[in-house]
N, C-alpha and C. Protein backbone atom coordinates (compact mmCIF):
# COMPACT_ATOMS: atom_id res chain seq x y z
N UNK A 1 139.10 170.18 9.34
CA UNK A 1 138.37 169.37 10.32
C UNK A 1 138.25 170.16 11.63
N UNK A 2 137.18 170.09 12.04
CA UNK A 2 136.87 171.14 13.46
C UNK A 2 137.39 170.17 14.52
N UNK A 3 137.60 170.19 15.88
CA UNK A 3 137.96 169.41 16.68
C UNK A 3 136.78 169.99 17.04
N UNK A 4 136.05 168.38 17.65
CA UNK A 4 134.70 168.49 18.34
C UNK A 4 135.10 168.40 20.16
N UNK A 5 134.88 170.09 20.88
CA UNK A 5 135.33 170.22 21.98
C UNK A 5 133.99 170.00 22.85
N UNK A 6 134.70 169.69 24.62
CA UNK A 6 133.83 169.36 24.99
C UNK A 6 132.47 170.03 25.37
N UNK A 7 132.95 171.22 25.02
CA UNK A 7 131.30 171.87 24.81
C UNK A 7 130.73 171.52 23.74
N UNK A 8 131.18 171.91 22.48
CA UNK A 8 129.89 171.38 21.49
C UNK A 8 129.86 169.71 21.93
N UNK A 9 130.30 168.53 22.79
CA UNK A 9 129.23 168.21 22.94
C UNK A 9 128.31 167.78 23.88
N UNK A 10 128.82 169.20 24.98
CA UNK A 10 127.70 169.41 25.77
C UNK A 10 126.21 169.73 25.07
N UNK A 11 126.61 170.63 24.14
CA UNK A 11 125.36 171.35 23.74
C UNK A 11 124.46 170.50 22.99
N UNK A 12 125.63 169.30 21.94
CA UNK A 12 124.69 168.05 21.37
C UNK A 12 124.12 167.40 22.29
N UNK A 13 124.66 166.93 23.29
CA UNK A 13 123.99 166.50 24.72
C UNK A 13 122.35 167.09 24.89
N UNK A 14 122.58 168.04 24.88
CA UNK A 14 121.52 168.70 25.41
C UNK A 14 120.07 168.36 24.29
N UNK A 15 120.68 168.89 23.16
CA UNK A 15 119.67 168.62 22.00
C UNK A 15 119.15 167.13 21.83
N UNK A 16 119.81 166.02 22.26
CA UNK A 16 119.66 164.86 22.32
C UNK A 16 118.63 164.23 23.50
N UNK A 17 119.03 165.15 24.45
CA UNK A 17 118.00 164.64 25.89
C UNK A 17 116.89 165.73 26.27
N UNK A 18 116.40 166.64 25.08
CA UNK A 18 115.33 167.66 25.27
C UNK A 18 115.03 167.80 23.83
N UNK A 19 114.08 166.70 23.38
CA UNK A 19 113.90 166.41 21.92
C UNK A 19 112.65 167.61 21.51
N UNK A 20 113.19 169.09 21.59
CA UNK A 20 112.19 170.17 21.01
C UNK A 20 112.88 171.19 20.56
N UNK A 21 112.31 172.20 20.18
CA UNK A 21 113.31 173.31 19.86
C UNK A 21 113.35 174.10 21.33
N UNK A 22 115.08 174.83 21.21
CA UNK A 22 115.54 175.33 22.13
C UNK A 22 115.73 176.92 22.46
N UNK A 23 115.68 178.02 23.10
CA UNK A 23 116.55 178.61 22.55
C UNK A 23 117.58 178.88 23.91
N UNK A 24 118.44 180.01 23.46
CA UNK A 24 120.14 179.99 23.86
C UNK A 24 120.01 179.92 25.38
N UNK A 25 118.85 180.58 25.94
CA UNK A 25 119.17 180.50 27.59
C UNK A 25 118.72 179.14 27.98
N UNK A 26 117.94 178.55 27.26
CA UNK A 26 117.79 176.72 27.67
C UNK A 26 118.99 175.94 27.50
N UNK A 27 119.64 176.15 26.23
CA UNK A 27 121.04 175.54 25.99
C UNK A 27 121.50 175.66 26.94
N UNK A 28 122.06 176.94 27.07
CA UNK A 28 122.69 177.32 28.50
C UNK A 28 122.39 176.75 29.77
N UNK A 29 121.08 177.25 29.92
CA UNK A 29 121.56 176.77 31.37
C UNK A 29 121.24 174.81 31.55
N UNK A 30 120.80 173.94 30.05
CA UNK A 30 121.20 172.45 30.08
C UNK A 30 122.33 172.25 30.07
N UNK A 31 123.24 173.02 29.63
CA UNK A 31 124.75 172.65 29.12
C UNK A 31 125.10 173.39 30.35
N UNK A 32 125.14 173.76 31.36
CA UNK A 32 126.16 174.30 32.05
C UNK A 32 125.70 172.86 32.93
N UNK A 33 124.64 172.07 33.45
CA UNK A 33 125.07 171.19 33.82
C UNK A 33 126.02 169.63 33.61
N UNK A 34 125.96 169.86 32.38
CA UNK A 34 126.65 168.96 31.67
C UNK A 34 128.14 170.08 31.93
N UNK A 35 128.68 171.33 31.65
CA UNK A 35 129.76 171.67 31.47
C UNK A 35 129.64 172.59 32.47
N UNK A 36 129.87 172.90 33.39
CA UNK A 36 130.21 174.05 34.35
C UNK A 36 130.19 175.87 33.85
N UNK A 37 131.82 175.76 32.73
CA UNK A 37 131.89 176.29 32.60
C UNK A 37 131.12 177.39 31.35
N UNK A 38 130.41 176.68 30.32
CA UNK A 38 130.19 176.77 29.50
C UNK A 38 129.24 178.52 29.94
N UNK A 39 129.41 179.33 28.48
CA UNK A 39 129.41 180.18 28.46
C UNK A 39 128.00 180.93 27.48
N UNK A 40 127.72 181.80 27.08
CA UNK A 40 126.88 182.49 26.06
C UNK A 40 127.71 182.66 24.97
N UNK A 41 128.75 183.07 24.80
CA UNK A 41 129.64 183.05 23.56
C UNK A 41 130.27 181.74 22.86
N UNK A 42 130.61 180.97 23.88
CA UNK A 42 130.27 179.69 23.76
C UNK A 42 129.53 178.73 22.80
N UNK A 43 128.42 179.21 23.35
CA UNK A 43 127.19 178.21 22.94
C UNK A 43 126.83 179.23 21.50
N UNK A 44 127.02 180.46 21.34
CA UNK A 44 126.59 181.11 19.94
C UNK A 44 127.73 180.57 18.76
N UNK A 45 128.36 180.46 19.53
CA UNK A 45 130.17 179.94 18.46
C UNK A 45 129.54 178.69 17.65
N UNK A 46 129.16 177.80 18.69
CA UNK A 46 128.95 176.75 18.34
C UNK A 46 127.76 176.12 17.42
N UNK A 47 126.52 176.97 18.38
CA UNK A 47 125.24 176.79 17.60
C UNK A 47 125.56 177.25 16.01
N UNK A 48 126.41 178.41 15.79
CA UNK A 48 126.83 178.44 14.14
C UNK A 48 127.67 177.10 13.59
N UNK A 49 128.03 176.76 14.36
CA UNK A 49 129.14 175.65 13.89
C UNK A 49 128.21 174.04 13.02
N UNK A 50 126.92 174.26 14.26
CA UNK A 50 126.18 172.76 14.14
C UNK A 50 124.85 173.75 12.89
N UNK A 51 124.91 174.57 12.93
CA UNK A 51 123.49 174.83 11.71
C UNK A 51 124.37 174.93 10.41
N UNK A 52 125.72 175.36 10.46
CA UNK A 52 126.91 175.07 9.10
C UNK A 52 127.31 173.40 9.07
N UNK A 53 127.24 172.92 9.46
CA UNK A 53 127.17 171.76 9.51
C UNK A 53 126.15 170.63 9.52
N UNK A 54 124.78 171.61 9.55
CA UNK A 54 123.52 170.75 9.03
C UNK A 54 123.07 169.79 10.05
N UNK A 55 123.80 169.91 11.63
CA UNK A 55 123.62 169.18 12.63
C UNK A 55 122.06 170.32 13.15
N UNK A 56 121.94 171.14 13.01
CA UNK A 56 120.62 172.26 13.69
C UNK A 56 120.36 172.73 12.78
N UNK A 57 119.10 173.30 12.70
CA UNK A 57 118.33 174.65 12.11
C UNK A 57 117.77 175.34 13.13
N UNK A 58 117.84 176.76 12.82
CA UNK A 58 117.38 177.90 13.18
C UNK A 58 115.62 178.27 12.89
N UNK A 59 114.98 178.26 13.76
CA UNK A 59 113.42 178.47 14.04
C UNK A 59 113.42 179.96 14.52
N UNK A 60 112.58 180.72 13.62
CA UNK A 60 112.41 182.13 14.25
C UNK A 60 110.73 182.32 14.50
N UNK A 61 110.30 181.61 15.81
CA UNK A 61 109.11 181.55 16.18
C UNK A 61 108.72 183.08 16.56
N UNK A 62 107.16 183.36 16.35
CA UNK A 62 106.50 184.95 16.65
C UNK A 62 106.63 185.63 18.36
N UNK A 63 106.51 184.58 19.02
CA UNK A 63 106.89 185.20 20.53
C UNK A 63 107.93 184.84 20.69
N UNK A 64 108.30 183.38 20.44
CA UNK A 64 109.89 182.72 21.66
C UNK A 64 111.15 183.22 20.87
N UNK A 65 110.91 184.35 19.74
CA UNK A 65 112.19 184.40 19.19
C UNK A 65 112.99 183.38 18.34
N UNK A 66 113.96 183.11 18.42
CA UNK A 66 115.36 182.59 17.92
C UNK A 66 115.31 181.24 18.64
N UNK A 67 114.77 180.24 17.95
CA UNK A 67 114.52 178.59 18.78
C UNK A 67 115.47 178.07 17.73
N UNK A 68 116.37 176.77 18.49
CA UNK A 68 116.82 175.64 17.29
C UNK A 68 116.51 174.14 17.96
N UNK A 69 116.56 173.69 16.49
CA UNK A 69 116.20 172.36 16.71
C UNK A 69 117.05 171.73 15.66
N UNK A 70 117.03 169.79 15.93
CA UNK A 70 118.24 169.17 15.00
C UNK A 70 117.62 168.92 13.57
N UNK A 71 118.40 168.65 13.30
CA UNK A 71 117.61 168.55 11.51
C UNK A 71 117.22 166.80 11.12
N UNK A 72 116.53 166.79 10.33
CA UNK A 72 116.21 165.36 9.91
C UNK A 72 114.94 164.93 10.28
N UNK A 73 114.48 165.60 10.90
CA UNK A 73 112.88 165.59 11.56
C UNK A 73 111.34 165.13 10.72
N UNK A 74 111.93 165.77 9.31
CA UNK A 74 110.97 165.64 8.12
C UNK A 74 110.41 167.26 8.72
N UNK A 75 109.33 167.15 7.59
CA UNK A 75 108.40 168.52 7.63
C UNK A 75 107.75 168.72 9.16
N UNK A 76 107.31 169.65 10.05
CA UNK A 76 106.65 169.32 10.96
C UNK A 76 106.54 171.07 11.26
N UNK A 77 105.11 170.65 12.40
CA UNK A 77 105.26 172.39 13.13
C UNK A 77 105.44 172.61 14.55
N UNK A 78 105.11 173.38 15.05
CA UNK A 78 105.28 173.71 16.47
C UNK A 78 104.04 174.54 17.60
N UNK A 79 103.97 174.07 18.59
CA UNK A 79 103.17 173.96 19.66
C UNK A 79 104.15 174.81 20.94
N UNK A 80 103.30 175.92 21.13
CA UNK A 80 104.23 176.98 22.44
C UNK A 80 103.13 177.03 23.22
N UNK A 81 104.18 176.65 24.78
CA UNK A 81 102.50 176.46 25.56
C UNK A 81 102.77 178.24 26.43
N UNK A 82 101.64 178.19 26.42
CA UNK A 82 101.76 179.98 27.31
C UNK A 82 101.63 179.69 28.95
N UNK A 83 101.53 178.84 29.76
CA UNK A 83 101.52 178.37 30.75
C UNK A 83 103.48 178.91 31.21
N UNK A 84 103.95 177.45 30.28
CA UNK A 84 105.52 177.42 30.57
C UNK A 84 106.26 177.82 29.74
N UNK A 85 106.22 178.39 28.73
CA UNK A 85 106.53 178.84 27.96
C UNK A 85 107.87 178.51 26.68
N UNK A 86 107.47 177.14 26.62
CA UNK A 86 108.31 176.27 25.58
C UNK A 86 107.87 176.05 24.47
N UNK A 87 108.49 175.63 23.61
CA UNK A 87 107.51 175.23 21.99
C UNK A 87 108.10 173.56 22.06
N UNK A 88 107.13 173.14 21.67
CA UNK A 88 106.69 171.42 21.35
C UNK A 88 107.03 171.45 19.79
N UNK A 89 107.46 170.21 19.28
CA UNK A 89 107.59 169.89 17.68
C UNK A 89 105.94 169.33 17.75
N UNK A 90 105.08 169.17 16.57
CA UNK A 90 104.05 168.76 16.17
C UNK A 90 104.39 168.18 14.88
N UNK A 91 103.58 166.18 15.03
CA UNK A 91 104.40 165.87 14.02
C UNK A 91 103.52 166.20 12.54
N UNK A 92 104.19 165.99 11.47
CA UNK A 92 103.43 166.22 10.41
C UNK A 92 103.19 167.19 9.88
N UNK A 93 102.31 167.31 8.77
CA UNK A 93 101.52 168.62 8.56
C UNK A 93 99.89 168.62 7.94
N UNK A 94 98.97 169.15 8.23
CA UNK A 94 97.68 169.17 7.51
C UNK A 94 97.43 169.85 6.77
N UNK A 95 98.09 171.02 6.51
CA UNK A 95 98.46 172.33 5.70
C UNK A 95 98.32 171.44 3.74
N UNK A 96 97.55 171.87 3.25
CA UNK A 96 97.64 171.45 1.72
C UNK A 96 98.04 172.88 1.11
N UNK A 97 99.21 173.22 1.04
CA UNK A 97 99.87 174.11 0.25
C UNK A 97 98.91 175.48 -0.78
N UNK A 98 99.01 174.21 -1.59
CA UNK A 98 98.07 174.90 -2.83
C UNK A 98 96.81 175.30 -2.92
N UNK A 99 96.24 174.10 -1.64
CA UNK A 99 94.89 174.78 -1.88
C UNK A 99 94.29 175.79 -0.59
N UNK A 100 95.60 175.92 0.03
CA UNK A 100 95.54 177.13 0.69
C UNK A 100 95.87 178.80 0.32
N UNK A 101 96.47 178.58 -0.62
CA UNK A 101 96.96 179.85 -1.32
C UNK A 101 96.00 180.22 -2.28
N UNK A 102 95.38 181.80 -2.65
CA UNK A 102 94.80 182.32 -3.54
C UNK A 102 95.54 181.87 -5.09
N UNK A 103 94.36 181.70 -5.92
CA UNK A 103 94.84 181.88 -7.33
C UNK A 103 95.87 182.68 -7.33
N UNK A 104 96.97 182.18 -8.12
CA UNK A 104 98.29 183.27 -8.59
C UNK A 104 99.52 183.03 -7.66
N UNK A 105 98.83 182.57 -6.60
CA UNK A 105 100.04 182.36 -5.38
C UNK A 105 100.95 181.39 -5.81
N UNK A 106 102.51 181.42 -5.34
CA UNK A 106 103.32 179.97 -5.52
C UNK A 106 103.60 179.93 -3.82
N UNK A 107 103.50 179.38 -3.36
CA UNK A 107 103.74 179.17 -2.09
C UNK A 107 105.29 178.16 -2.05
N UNK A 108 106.19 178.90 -1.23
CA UNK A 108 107.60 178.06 -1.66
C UNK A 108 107.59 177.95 -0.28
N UNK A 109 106.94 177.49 0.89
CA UNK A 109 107.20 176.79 2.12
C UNK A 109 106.30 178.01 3.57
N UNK A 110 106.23 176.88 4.29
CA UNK A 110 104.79 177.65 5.64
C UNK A 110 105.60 177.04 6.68
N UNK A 111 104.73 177.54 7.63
CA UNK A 111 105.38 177.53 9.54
C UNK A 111 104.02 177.65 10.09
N UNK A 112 103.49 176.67 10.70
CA UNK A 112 102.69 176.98 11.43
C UNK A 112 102.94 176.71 13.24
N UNK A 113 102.28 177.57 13.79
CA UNK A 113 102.47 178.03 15.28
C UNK A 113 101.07 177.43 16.03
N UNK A 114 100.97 176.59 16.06
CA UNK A 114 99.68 176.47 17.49
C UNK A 114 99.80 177.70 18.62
N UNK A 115 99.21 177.99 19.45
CA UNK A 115 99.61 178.26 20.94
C UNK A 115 98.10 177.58 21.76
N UNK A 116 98.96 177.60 23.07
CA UNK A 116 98.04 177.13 24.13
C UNK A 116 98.54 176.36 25.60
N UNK A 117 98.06 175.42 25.50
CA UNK A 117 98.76 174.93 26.86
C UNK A 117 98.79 173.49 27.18
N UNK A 118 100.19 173.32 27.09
CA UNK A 118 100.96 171.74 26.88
C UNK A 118 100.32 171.03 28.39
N UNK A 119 100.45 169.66 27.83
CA UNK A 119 99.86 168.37 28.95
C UNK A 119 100.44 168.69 30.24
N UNK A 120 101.55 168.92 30.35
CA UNK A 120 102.45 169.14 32.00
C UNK A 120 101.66 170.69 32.56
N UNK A 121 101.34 171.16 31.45
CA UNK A 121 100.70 172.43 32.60
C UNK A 121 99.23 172.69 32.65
N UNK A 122 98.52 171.55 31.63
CA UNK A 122 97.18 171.34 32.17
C UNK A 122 96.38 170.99 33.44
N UNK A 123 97.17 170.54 34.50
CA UNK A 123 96.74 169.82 35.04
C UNK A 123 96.74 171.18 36.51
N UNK A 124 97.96 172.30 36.48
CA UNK A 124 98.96 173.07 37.01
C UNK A 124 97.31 174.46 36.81
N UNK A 125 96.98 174.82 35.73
CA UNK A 125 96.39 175.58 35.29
C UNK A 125 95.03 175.57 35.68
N UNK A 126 94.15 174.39 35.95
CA UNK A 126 92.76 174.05 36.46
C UNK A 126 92.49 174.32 37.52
């Protein structure tokens, strides 16, 4: 049994009140207000702790790198605005698998990436 310390659950904190994918310097610097001390080694300890534990998955988006988000979401994709430079969950999918793939293909799972520029920085951008 792990003892759940009060950083991991700063860091659940965090994932709970910023419902998108994250990555480590957002953790960070959400969780250091929740925890002061909280650290980069820290938060990597842990983020392994909650994706072995099926509490996160690991997103390896084309620009933002190494994003996580919580699991249970269902299928869905993601929206990175280039303004501010975050990724949005997008719910759903429109993607039809099969009849996107050439004859011969088995397609065993997709990721799709929007980019562009989220509602909060539309307005910032005009």
């Amino acid at each position: 049994m792990r003892r759940n310390t009060t950083q991991r659950k700063a860091i659940e904190e965090v994932f709970r009140q910023h419902e998108r994918p994250l990555g480590v310097d957002d953790i960070l610097a959400y969780g250091r207000k929740l925890v002061e001390s909280l650290n980069q080694a820290t938060v990597y300890r842990n983020l392994k702790i909650l994706i072995d534990d099926g509490w996160l998955i690991r997103i390896t988006h084309p620009s933002l790198g190494v994003l996580y988000e919580r699991t249970g979401k269902g299928h869905h994709h993601h929206f990175h605005c280039r303004e501010c430079n975050r990724a949005f969950e997008l719910p759903g999918c429109a993607l039809k698998e099969k009849e996107s793939a050439p004859d011969g293909f088995v397609v065993e799972d997709h990721e799709v990436f929007l980019f562009g520029v989220c509602p909060s920085c539309v307005g910032v951008t005009k």
